[in-house]
N, C-alpha and C. Protein backbone atom coordinates (compact mmCIF):
# COMPACT_ATOMS: atom_id res chain seq x y z
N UNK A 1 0.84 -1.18 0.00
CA UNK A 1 0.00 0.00 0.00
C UNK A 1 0.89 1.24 0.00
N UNK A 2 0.66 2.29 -1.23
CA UNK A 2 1.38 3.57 -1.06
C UNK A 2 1.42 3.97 0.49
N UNK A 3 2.14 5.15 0.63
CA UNK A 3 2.12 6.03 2.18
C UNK A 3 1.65 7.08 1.69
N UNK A 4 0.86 7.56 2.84
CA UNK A 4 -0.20 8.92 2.66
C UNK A 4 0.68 9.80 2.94
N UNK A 5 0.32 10.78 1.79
CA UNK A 5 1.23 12.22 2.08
C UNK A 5 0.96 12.86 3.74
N UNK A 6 1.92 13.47 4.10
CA UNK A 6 1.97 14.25 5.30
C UNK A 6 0.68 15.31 5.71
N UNK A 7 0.32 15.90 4.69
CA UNK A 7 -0.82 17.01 4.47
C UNK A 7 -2.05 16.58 4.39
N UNK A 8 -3.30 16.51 5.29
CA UNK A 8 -4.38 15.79 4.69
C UNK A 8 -5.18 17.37 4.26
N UNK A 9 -6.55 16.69 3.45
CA UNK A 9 -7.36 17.56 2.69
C UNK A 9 -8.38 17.85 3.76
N UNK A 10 -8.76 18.98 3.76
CA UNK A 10 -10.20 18.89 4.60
C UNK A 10 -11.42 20.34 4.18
N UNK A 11 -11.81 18.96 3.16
CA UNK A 11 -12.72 20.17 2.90
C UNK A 11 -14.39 19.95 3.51
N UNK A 12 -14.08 18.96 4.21
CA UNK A 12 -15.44 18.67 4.73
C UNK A 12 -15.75 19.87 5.98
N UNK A 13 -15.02 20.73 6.65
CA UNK A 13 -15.54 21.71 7.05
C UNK A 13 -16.36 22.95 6.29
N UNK A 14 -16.09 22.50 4.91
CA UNK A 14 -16.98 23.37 4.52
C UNK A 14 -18.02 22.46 3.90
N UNK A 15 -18.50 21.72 3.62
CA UNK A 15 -19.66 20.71 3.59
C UNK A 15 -19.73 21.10 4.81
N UNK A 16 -19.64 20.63 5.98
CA UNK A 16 -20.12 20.66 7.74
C UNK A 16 -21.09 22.32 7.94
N UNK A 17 -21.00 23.09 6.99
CA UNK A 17 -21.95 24.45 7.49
C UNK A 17 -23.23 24.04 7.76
N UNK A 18 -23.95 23.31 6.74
CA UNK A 18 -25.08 22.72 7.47
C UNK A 18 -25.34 22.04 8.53
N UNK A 19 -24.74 21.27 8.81
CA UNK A 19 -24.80 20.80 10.61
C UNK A 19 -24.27 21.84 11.30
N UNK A 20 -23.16 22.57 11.48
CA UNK A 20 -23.05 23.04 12.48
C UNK A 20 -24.24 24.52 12.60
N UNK A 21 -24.85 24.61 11.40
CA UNK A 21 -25.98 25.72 11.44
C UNK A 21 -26.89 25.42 12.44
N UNK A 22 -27.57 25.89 13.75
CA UNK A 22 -28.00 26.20 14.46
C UNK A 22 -29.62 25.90 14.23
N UNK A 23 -30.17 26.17 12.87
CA UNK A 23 -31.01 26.13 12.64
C UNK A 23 -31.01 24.71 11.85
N UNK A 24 -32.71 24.14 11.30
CA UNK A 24 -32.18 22.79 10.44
C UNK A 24 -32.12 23.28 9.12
N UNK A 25 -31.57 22.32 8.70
CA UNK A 25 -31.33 22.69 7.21
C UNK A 25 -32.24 21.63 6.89
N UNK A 26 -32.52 21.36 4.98
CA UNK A 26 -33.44 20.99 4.35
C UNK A 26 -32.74 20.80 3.02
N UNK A 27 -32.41 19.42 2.67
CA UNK A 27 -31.86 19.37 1.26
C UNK A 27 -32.86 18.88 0.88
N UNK A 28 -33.12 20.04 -0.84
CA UNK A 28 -34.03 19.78 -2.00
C UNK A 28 -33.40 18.69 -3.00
N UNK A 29 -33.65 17.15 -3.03
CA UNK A 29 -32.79 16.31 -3.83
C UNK A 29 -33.86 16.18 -5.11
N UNK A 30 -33.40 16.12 -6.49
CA UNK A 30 -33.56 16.30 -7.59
C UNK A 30 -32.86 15.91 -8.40
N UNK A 31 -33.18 14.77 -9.21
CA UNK A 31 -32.51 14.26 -10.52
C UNK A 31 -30.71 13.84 -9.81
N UNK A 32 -29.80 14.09 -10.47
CA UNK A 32 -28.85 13.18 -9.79
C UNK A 32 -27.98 13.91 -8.77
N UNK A 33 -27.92 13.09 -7.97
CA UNK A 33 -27.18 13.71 -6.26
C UNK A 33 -25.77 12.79 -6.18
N UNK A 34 -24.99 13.40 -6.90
CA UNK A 34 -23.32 12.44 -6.84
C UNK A 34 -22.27 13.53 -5.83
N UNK A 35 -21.30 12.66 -5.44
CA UNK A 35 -20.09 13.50 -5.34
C UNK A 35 -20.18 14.52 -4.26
N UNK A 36 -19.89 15.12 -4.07
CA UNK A 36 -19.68 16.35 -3.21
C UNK A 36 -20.95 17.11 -2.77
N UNK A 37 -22.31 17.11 -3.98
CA UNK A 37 -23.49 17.22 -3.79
C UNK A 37 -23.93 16.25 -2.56
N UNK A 38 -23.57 14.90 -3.07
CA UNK A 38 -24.77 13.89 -1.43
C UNK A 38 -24.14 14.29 -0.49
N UNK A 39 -22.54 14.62 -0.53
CA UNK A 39 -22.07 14.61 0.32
C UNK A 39 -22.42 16.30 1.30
N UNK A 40 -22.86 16.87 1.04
CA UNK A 40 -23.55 18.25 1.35
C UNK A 40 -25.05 17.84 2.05
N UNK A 41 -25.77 16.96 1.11
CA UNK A 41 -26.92 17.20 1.49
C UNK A 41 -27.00 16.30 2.79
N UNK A 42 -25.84 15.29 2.67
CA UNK A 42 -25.95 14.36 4.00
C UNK A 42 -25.57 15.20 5.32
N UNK A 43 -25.07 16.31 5.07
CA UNK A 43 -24.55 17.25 6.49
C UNK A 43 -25.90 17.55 6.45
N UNK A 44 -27.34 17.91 5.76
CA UNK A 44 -28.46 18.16 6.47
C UNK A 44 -29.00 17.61 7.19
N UNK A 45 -30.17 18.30 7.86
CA UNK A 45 -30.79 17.47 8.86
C UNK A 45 -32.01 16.69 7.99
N UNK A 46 -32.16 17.33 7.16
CA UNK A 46 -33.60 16.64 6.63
C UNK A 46 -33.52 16.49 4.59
N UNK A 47 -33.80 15.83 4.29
CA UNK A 47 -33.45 15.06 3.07
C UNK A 47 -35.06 14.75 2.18
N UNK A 48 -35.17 15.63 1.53
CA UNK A 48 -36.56 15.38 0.78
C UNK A 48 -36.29 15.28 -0.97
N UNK A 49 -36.92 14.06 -1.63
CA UNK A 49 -35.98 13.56 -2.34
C UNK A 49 -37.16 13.28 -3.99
N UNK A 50 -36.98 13.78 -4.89
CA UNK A 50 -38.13 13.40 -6.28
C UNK A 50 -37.94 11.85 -6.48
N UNK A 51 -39.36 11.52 -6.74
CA UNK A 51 -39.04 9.62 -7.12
C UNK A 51 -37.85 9.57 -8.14
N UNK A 52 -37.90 10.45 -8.71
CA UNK A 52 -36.70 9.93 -10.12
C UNK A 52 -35.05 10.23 -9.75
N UNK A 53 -34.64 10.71 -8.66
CA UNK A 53 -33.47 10.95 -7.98
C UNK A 53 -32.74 10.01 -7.92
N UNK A 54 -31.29 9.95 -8.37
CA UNK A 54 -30.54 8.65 -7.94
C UNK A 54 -29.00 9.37 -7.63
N UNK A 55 -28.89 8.95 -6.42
CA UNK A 55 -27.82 9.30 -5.65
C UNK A 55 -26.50 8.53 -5.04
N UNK A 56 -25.53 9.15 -5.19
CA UNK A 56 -24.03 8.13 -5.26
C UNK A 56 -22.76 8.85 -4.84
N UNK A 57 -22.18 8.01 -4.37
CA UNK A 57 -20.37 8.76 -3.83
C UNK A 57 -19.65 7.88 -5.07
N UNK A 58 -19.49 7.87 -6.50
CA UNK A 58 -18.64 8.08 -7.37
C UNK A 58 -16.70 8.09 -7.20
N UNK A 59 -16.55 8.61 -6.52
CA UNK A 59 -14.92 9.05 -6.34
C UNK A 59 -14.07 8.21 -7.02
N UNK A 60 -14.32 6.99 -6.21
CA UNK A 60 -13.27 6.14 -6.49
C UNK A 60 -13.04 5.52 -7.99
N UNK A 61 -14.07 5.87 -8.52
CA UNK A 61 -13.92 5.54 -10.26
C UNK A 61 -12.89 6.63 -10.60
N UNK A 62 -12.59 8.09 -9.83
CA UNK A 62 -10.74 8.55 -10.15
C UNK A 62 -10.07 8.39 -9.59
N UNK A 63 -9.88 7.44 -8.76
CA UNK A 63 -8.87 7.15 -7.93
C UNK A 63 -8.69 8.35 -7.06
N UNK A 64 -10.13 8.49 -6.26
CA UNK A 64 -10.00 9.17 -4.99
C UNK A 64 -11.24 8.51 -4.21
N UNK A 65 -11.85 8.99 -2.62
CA UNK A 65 -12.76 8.54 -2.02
C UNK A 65 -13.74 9.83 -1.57
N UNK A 66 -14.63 10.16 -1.01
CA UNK A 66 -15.38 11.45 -0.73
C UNK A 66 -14.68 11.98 0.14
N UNK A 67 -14.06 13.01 -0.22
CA UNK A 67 -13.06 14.12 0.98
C UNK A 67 -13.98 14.74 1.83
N UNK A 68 -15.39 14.86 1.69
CA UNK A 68 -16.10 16.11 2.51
C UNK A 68 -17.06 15.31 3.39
N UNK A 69 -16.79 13.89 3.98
CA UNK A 69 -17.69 13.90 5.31
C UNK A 69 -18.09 12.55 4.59
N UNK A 70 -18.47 12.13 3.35
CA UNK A 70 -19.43 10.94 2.72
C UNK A 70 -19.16 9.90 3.23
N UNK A 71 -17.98 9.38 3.05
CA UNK A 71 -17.73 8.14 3.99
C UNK A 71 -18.33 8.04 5.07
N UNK A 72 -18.44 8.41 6.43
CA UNK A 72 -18.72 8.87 7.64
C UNK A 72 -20.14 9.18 7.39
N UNK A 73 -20.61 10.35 7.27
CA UNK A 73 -22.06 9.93 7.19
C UNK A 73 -22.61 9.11 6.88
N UNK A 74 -22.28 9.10 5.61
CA UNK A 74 -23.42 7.75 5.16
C UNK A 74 -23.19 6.50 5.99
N UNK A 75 -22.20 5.78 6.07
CA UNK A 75 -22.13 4.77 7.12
C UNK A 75 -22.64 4.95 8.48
N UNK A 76 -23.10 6.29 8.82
CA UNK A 76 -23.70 6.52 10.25
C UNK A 76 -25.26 6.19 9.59
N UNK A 77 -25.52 7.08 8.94
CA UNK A 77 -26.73 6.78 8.59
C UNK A 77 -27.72 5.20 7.86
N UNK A 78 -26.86 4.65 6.91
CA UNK A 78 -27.68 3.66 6.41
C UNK A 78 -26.64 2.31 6.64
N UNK A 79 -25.66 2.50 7.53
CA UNK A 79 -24.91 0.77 7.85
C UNK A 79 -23.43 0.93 6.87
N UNK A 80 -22.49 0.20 7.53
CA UNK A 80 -21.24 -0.06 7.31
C UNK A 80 -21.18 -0.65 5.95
N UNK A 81 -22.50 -1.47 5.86
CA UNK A 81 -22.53 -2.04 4.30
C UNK A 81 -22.54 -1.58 3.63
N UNK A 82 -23.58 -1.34 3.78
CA UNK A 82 -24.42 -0.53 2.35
C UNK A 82 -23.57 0.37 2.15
N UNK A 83 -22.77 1.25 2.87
CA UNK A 83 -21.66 2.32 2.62
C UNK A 83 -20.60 2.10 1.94
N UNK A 84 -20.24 0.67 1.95
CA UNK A 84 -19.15 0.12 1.17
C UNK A 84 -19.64 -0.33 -0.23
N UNK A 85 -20.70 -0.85 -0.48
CA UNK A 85 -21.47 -0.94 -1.61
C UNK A 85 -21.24 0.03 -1.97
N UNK A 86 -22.37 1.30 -1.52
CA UNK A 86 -22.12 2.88 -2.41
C UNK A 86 -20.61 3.13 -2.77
N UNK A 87 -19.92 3.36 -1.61
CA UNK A 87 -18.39 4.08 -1.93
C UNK A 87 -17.42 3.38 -2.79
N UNK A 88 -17.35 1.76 -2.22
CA UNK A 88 -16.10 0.80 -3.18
C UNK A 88 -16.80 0.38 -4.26
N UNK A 89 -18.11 0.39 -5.08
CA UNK A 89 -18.46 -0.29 -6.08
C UNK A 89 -19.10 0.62 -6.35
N UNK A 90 -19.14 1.55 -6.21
CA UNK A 90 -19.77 3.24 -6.74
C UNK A 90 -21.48 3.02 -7.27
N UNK A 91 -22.01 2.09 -6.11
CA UNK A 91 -23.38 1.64 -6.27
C UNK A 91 -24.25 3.24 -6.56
N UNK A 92 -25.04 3.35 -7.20
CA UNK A 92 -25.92 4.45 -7.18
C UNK A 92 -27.38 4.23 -6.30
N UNK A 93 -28.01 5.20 -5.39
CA UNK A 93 -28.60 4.71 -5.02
C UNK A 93 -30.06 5.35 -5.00
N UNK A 94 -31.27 4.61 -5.44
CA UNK A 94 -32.68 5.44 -6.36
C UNK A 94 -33.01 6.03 -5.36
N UNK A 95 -34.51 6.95 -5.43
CA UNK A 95 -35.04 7.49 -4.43
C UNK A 95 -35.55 6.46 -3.62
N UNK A 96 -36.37 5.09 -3.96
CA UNK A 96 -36.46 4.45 -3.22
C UNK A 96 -35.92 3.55 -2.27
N UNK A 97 -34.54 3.18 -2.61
CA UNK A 97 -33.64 2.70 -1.78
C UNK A 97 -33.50 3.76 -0.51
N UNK A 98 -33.27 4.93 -1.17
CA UNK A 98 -32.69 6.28 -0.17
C UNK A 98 -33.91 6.04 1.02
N UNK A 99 -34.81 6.65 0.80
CA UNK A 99 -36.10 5.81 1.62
C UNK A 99 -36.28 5.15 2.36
N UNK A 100 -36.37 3.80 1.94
CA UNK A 100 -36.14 2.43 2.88
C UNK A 100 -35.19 2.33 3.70
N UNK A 101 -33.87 2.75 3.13
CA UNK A 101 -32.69 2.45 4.20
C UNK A 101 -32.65 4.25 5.27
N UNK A 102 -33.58 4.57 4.83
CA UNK A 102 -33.45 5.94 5.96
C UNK A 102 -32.32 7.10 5.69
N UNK A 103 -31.87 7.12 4.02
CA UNK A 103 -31.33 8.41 3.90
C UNK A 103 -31.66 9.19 3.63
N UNK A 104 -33.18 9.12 3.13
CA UNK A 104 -33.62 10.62 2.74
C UNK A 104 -35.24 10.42 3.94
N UNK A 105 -35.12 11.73 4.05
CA UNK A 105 -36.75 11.98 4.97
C UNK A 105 -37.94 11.53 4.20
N UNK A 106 -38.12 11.91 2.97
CA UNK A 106 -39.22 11.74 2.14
C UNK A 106 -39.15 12.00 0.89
N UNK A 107 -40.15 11.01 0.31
CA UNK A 107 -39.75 10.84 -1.96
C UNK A 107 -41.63 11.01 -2.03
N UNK A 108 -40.95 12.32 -2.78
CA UNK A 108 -42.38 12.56 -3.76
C UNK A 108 -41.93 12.44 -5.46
N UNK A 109 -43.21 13.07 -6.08
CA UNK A 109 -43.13 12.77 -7.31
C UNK A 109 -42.61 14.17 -7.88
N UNK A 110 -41.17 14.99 -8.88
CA UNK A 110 -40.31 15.65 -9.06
C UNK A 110 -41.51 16.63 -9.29
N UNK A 111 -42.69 16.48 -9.94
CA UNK A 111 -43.50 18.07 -9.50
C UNK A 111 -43.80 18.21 -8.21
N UNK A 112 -43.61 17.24 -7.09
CA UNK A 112 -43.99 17.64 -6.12
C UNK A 112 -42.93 18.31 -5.21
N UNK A 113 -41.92 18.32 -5.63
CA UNK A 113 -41.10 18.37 -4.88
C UNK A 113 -40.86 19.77 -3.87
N UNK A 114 -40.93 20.62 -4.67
CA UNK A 114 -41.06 22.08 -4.19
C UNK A 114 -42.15 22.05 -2.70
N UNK A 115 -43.33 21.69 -3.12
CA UNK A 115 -44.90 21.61 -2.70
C UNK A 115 -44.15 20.91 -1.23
N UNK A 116 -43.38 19.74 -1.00
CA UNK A 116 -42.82 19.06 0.02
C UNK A 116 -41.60 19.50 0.72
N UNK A 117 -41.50 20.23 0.37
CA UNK A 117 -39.84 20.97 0.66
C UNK A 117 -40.66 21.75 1.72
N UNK A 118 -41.75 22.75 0.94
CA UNK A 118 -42.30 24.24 1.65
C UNK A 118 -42.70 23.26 3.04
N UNK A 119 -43.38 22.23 2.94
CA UNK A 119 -44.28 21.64 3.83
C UNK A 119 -43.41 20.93 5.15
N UNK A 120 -42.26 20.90 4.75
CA UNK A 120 -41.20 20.65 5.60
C UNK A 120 -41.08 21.82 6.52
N UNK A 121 -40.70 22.83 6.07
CA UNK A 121 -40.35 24.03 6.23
C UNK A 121 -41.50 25.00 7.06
N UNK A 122 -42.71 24.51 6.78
CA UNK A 122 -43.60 25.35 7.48
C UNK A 122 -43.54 24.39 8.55
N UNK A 123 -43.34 23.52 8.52
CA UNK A 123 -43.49 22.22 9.84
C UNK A 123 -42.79 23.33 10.96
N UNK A 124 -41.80 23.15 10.13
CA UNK A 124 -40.46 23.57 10.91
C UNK A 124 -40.77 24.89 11.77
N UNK A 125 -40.62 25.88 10.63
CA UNK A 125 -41.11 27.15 11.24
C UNK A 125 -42.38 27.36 12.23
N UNK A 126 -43.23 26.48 12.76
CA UNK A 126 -43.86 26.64 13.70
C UNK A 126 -43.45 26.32 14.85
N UNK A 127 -42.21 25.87 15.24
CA UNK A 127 -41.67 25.26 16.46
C UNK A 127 -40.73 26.30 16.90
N UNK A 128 -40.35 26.14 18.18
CA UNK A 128 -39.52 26.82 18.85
C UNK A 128 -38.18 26.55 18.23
N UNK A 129 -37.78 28.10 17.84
CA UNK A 129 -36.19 28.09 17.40
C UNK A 129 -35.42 27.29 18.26
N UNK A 130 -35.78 27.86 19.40
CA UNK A 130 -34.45 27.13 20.54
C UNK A 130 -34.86 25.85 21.04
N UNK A 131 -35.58 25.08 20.78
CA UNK A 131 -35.76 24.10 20.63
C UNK A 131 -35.24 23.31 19.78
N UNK A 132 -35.30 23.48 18.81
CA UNK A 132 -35.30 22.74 17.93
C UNK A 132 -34.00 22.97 17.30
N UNK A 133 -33.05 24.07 17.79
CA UNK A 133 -31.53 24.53 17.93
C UNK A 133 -30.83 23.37 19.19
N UNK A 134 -31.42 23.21 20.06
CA UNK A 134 -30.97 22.19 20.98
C UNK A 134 -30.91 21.26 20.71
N UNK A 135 -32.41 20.55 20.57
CA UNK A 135 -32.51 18.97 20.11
C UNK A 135 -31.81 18.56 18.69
N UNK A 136 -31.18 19.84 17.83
CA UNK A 136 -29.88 19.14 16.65
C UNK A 136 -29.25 19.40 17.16
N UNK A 137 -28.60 20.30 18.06
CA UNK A 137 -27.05 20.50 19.08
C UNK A 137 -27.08 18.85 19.87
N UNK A 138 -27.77 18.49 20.37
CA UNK A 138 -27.81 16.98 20.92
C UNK A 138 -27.92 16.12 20.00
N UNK A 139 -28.38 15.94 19.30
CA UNK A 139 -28.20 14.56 18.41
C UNK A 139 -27.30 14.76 17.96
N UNK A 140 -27.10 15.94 17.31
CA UNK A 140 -25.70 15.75 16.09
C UNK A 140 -24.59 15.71 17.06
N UNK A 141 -24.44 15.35 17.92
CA UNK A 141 -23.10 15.72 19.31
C UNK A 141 -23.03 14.36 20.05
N UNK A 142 -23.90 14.14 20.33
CA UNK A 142 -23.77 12.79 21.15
C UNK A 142 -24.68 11.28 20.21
N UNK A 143 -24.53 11.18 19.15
CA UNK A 143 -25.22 10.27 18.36
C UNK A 143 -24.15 8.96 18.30
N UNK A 144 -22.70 9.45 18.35
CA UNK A 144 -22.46 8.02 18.24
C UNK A 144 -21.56 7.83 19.28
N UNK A 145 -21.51 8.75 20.49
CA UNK A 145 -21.12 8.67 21.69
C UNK A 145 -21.84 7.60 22.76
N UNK A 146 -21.43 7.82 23.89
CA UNK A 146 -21.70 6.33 25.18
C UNK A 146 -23.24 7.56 25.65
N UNK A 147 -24.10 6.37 25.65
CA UNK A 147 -25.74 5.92 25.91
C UNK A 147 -25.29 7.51 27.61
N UNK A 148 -24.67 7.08 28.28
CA UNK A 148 -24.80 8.27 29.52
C UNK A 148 -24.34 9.42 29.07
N UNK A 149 -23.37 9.67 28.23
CA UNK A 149 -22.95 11.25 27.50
C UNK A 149 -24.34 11.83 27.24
N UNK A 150 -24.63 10.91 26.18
CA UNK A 150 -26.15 11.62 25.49
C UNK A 150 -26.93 11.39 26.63
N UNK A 151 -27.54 10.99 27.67
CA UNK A 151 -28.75 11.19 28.73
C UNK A 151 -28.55 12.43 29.41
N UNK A 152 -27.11 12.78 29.69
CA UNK A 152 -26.31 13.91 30.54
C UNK A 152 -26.13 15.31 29.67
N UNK A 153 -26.12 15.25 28.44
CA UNK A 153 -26.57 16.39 27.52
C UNK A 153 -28.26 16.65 27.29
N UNK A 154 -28.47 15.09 27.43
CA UNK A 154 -30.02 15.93 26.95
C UNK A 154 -30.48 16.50 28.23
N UNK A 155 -30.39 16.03 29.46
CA UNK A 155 -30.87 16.56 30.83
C UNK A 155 -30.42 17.93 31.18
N UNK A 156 -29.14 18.24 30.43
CA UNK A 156 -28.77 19.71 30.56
C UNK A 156 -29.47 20.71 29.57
N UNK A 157 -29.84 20.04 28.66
CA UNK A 157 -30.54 21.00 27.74
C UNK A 157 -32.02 21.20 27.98
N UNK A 158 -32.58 19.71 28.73
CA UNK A 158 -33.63 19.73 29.09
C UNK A 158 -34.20 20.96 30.15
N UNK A 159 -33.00 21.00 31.06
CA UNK A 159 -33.19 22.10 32.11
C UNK A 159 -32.86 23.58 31.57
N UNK A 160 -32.19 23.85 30.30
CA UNK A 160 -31.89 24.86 30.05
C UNK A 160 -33.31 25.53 29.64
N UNK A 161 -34.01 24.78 28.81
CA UNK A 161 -34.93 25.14 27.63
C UNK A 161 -36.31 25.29 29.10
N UNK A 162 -36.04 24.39 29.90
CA UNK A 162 -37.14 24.89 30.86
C UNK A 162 -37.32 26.19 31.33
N UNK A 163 -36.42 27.09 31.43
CA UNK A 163 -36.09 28.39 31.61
C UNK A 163 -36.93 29.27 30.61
N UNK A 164 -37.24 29.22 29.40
CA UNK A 164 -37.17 29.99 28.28
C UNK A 164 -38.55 30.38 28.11
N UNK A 165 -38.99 31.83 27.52
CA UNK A 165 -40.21 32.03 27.17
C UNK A 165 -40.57 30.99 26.44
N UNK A 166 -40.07 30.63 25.55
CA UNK A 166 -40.70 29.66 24.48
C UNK A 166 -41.52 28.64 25.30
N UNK A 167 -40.82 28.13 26.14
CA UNK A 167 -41.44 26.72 26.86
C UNK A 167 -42.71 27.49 27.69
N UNK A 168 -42.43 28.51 28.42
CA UNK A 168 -43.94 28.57 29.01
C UNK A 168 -44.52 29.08 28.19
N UNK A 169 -44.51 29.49 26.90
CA UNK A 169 -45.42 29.86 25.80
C UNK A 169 -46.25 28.68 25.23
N UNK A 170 -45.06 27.22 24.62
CA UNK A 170 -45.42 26.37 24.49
C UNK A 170 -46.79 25.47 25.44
N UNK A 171 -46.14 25.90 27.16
CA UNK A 171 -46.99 25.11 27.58
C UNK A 171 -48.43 26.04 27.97
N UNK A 172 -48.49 27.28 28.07
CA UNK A 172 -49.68 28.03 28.42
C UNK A 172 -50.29 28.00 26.64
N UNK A 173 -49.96 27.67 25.49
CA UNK A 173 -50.96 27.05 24.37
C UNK A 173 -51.77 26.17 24.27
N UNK A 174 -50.45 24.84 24.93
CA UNK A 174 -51.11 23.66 24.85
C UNK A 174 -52.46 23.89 25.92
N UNK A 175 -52.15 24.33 26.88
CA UNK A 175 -53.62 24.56 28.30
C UNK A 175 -54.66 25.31 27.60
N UNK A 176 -54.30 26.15 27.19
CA UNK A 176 -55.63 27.14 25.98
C UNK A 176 -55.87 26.42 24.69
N UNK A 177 -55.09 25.30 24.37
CA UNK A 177 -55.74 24.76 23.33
C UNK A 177 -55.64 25.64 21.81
N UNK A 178 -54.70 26.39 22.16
CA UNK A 178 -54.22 27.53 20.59
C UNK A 178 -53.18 27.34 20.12
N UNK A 179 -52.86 27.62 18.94
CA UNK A 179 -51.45 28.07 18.84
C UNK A 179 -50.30 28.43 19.08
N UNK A 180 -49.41 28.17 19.49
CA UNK A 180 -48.04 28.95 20.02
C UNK A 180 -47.44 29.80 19.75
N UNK A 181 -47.08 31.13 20.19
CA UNK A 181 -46.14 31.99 19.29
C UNK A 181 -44.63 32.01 19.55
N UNK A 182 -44.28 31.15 18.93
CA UNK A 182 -42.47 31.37 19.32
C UNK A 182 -41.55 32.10 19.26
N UNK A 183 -40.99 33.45 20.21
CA UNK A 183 -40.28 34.28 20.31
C UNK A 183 -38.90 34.05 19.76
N UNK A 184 -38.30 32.63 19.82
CA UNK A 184 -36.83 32.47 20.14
C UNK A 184 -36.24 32.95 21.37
N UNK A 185 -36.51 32.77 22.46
CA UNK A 185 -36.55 33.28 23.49
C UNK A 185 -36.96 32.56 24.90
């Protein structure tokens, strides 16, 4: 086996803006998702995908592997296998595979796609910013850490967010039976 140069590449900090964004992100997947693209949309939190989409980490057909995170995600997300399938045999993978094995959130039909994106997005936007800024600060942080790290983060965040207008907003709605208005706050 060659020896690896001294210098490694890292461009997956800039793929990583979407996770470390505060807020969730939302990849619009459409027609083909290769390369540096899946590897972007896999730093999102949420993955909405047209039936006709087919998606792949490619690299190694130039004699390279995904520099920006692909390896690593995807094997967090859909299994050690199936990751080696995609990456060493440059498997492509349809909207419905993406689906089943849990890499994309949801497959509509490519006119729908927009229509499912917004519907994500208004989901979204009705919830507490800081909520929902926490609960991805915790998963994306302690997901493949020890079972007590993650109980001991979420209990700290749990007590933080108890503090916050949002939560007694949240909970004086739910008692009135209305709507919530979420300050961020």
């Amino acid at each position: 086996m060659p020896s690896l140069p001294a210098a490694t590449s890292r461009p997956s900090s800039n793929v990583a803006a979407a996770e470390r964004c505060p807020r969730p992100v939302v990849a619009r997947i459409e027609g083909y998702c290769l390369g540096v693209g899946l590897e972007l949309a896999l730093a999102c939190d949420f993955r909405v995908c047209a039936d006709d989409a087919q998606l792949g980490l490619p690299e190694v057909g130039l004699g390279m592997i995904p520099g920006s995170g692909g390896t690593q995600r995807l094997a967090r997300l859909v299994g050690l296998g199936r990751a080696k399938d995609v990456v060493m045999r440059r498997k492509r993978i349809s909207a419905a595979d993406a689906l089943a094995w849990g890499l994309v959130s949801e497959v509509v039909p490519a006119a729908e796609l927009d229509t499912a994106v917004d519907r994500v997005l208004a989901d979204l936007a009705e919830l507490s910013p800081l909520a929902l800024a926490m609960a991805k600060r915790v998963l994306n942080h302690v997901y493949d850490g020890p079972l007590q790290v993650g109980l001991e983060l979420e209990g700290l965040a749990y007590g933080l967010l108890r503090s916050t207008h949002d939560f007694r907003e949240g909970v004086e709605a739910f008692g009135e039976k209305r709507k919530p208005n979420f300050e961020g706050r």
